[in-house]
C-alpha atoms as a PDB file:
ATOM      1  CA  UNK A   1      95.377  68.881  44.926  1.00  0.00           C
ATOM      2  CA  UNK A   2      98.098  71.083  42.796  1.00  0.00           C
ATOM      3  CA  UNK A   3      97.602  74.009  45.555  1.00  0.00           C
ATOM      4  CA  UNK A   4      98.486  71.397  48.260  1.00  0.00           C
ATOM      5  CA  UNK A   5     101.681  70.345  46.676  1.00  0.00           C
ATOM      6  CA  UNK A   6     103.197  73.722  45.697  1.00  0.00           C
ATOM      7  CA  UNK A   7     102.379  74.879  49.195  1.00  0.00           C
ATOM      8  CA  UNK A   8     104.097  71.814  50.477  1.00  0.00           C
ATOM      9  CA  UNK A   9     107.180  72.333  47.831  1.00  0.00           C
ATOM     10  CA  UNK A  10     106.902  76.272  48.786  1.00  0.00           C
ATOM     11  CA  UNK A  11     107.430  75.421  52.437  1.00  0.00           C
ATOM     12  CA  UNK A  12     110.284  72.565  51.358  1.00  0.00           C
ATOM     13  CA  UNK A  13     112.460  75.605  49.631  1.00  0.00           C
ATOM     14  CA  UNK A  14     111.788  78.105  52.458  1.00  0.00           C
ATOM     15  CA  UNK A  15     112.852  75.893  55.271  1.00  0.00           C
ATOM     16  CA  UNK A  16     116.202  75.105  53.331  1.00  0.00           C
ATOM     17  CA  UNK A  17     116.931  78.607  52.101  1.00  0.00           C
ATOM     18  CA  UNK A  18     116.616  79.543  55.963  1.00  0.00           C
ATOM     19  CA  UNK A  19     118.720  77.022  56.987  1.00  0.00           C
ATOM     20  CA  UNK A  20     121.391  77.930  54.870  1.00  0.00           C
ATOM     21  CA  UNK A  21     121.601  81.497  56.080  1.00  0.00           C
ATOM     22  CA  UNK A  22     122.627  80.549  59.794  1.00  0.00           C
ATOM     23  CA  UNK A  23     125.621  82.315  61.168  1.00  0.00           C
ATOM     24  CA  UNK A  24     128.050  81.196  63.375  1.00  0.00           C
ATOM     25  CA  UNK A  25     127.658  82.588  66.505  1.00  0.00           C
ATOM     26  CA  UNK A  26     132.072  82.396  67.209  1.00  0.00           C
ATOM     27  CA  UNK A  27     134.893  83.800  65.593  1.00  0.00           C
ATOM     28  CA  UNK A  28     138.621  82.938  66.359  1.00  0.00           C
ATOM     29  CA  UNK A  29     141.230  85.362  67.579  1.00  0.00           C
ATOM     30  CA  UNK A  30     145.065  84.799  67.051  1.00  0.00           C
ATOM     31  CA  UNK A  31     147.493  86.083  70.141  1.00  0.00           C
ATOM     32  CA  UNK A  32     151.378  85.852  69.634  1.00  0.00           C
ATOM     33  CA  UNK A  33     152.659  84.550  72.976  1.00  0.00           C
ATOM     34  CA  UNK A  34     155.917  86.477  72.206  1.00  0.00           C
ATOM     35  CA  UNK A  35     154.509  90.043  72.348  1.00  0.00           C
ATOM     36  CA  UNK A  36     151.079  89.291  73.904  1.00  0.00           C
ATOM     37  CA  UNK A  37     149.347  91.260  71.144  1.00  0.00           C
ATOM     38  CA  UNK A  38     146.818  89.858  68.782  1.00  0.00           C
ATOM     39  CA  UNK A  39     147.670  89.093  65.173  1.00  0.00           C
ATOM     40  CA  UNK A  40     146.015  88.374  62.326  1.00  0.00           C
ATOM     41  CA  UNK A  41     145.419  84.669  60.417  1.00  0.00           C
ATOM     42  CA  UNK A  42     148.352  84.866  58.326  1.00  0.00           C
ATOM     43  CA  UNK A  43     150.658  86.331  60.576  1.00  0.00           C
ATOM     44  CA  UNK A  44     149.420  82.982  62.845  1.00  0.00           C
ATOM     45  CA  UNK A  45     150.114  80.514  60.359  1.00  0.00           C
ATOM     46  CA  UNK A  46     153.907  82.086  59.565  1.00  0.00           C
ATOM     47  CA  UNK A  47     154.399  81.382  63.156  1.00  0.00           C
ATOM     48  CA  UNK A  48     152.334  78.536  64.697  1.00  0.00           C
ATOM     49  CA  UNK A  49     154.797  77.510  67.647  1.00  0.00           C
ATOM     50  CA  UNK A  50     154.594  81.294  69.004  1.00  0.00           C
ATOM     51  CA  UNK A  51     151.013  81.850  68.906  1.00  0.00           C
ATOM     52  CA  UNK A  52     147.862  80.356  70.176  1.00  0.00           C
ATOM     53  CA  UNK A  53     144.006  80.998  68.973  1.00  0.00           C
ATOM     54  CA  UNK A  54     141.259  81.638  71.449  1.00  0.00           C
ATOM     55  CA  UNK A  55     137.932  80.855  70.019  1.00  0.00           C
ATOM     56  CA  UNK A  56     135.101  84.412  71.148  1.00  0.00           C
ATOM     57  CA  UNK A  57     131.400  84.495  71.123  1.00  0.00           C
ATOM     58  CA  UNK A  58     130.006  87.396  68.895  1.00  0.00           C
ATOM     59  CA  UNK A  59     128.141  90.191  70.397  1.00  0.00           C
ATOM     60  CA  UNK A  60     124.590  90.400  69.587  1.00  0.00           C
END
């Protein structure tokens, strides 16, 4: 009986610790629509009326 329930809380915490590594398979790029090249975050959010993001899959 005790080997079936630490198996069963074994598999509990392995399933969660899994889950919890996940990556997001997107990133977001920032373009300035006043120069046409791409910026970084901060440089986006000192100008949000000139620049739009575009959201990119990641490369496997």
């Amino acid at each position: 009986m005790k080997k079936i329930l630490l198996l069963a809380v074994a598999l509990a915490f392995s399933s969660t610790s899994i889950a919890q590594e996940k990556k997001s398979k997107t990133y977001k790029q920032h373009k300035s629509a006043e120069s046409g090249r791409y910026v970084t975050k901060k440089e986006a959010k000192e100008k949000p009326s000139t620049t739009y993001s575009v959201t990119r899959k990641k490369k496997q």
